[in-house]
Protein backbone atom coordinates (compact mmCIF):
# COMPACT_ATOMS: atom_id res chain seq x y z
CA UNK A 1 -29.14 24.98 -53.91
CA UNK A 2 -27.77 22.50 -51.41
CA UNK A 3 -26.62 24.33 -48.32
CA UNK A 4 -22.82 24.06 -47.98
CA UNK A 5 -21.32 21.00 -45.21
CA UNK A 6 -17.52 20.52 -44.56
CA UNK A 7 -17.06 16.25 -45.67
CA UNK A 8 -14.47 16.35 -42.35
CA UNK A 9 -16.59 18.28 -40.09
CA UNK A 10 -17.18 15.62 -37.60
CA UNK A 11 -13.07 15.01 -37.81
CA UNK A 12 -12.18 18.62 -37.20
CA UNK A 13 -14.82 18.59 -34.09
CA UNK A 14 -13.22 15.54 -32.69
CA UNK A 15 -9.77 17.21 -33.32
CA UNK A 16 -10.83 20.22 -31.57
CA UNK A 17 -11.80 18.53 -28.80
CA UNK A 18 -8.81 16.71 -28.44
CA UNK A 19 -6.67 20.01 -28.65
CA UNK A 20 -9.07 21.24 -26.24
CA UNK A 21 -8.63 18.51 -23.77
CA UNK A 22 -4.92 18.42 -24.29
CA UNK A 23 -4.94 22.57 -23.13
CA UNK A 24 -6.64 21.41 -20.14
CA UNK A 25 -4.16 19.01 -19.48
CA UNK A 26 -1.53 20.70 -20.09
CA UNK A 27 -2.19 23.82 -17.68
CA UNK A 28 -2.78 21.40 -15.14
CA UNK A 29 0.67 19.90 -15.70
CA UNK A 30 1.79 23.58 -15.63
CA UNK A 31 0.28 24.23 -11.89
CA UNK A 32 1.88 20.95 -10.95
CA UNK A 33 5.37 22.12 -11.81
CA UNK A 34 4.66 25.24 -10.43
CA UNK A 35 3.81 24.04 -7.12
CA UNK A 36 6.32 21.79 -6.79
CA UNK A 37 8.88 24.27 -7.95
CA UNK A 38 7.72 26.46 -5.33
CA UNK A 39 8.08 23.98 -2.75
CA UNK A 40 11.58 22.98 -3.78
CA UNK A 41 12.45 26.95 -3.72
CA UNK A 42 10.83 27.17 -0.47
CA UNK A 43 12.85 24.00 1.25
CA UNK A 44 16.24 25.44 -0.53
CA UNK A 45 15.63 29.04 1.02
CA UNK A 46 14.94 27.15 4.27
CA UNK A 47 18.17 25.44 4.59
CA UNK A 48 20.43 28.29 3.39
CA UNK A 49 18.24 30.56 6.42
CA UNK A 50 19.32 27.70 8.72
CA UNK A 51 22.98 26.96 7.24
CA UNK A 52 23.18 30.94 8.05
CA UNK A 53 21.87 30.89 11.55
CA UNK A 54 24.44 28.43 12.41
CA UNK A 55 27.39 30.07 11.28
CA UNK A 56 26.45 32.50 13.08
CA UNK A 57 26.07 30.47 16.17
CA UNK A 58 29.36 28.54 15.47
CA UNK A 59 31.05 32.61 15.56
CA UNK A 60 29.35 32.64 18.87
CA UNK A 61 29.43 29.30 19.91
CA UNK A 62 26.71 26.59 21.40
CA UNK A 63 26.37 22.86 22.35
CA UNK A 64 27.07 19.89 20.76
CA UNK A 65 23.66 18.86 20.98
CA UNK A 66 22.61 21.75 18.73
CA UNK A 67 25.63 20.63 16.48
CA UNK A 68 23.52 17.05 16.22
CA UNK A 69 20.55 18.61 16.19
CA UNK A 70 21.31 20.95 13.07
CA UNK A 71 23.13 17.66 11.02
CA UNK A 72 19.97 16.02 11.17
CA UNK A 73 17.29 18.61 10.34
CA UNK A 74 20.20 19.34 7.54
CA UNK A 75 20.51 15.89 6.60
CA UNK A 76 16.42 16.08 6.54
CA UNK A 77 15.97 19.05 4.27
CA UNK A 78 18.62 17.52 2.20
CA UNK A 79 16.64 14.52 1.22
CA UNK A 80 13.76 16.20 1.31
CA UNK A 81 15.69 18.54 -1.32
CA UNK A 82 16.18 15.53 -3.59
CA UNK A 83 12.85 13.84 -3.53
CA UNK A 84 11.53 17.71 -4.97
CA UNK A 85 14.16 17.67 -7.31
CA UNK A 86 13.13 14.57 -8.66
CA UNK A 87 9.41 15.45 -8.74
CA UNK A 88 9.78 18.45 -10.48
CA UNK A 89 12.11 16.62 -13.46
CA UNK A 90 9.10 14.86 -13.64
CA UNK A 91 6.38 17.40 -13.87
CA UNK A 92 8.55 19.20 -16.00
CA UNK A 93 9.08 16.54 -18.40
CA UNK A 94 5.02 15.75 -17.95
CA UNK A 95 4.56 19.45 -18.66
CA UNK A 96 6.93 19.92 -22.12
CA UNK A 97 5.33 16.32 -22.76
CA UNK A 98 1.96 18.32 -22.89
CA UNK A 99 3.24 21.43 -24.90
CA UNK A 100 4.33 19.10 -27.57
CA UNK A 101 0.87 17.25 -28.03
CA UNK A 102 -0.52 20.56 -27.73
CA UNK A 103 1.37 21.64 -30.61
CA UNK A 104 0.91 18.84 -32.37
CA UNK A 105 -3.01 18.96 -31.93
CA UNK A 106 -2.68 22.63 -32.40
CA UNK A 107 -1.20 21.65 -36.25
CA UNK A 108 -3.59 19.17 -36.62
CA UNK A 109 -6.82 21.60 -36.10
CA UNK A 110 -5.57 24.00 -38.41
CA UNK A 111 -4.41 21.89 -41.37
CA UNK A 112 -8.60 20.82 -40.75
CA UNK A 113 -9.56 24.57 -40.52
CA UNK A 114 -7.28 25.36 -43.77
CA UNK A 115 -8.83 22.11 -45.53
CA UNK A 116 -12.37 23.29 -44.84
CA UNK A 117 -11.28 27.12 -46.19
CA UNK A 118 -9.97 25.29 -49.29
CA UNK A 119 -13.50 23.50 -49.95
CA UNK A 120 -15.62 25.78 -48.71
CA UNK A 121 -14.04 28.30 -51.52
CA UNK A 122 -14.25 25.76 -53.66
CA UNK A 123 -17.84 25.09 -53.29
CA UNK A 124 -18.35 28.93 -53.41
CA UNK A 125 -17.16 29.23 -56.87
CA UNK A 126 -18.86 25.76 -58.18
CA UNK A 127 -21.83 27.64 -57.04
CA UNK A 128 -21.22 30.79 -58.52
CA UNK A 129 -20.61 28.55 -61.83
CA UNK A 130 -23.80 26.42 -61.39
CA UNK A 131 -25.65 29.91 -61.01
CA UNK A 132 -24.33 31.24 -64.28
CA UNK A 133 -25.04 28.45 -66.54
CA UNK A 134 -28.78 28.84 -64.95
CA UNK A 135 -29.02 32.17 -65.85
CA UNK A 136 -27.65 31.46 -69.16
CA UNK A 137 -30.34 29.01 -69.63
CA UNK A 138 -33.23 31.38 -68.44
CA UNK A 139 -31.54 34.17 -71.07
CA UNK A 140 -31.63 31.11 -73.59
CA UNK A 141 -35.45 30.11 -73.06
CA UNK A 142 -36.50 33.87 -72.49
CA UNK A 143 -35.29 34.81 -75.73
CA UNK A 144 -36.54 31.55 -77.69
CA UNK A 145 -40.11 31.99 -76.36
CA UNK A 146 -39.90 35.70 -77.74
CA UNK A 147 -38.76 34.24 -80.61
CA UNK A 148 -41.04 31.75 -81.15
CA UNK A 149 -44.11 33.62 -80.16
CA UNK A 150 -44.77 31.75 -76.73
């Protein structure tokens, strides 16, 4: 008996792989966002600590340099506010951009895996089949060569 081989093996390995490479790719995309979330949550909680410290020294009262002085690093954090927003609408949309492929790959492997079930049963019970009708024929010649005398 021929051992049994999958026809699409070499497909379902390359699929694999690509799912495989696409996980990769997609947890990186995940640490991205992550980082730059963290960095955007970090610069927000910054300016509301410094937007706090100067009320407070408006109640008590200061110079008009430090009045300057806070508009700009304000007017800093601000932009710098906007350029993380933007960068993590990006990585996000990188990241769900990777989650889909990944699910799409993720289908892909296992309509393989389920195709390769399918056969492999199939080739199970061709050779449970085969078997019989060899037996069959050894019952068949076993019982002529009694008959026969041989």
């Amino acid at each position: 008996m021929k051992p049994y081989q999958y026809r699409f093996e070499k497909v379902l390995n390359f699929r694999e792989q690509e799912k495989t490479d696409t996980e990769i790719e997609f947890k990186k995309s995940v640490e991205s966002f992550e980082i730059v979330a963290n960095e955007l949550y970090e610069v927000l909680k910054k300016k509301e600590e410094v937007t706090d410290k100067h009320q407070q020294k408006l109640r008590e009262g200061f110079f008009i340099t430090d009045i300057h002085q806070f508009a700009n690093f304000i007017d800093s954090l601000e932009k710098r506010i906007e350029t993380l927003q933007q960068s993590v609408i990006k990585a996000r949309s990188k990241m769900n951009w990777y989650e889909e492929k990944l699910l799409e790959r993720s289908i892909e492997v296992k309509k393989y895996e389920k195709m390769k079930e399918k056969d492999k049963e199939h080739y199970r019970t061709e050779m449970e089949q085969t078997e019989a009708i060899m037996l069959d024929e050894l019952s068949t010649l076993k019982f002529q060569r009694r008959e026969t005398g041989w």
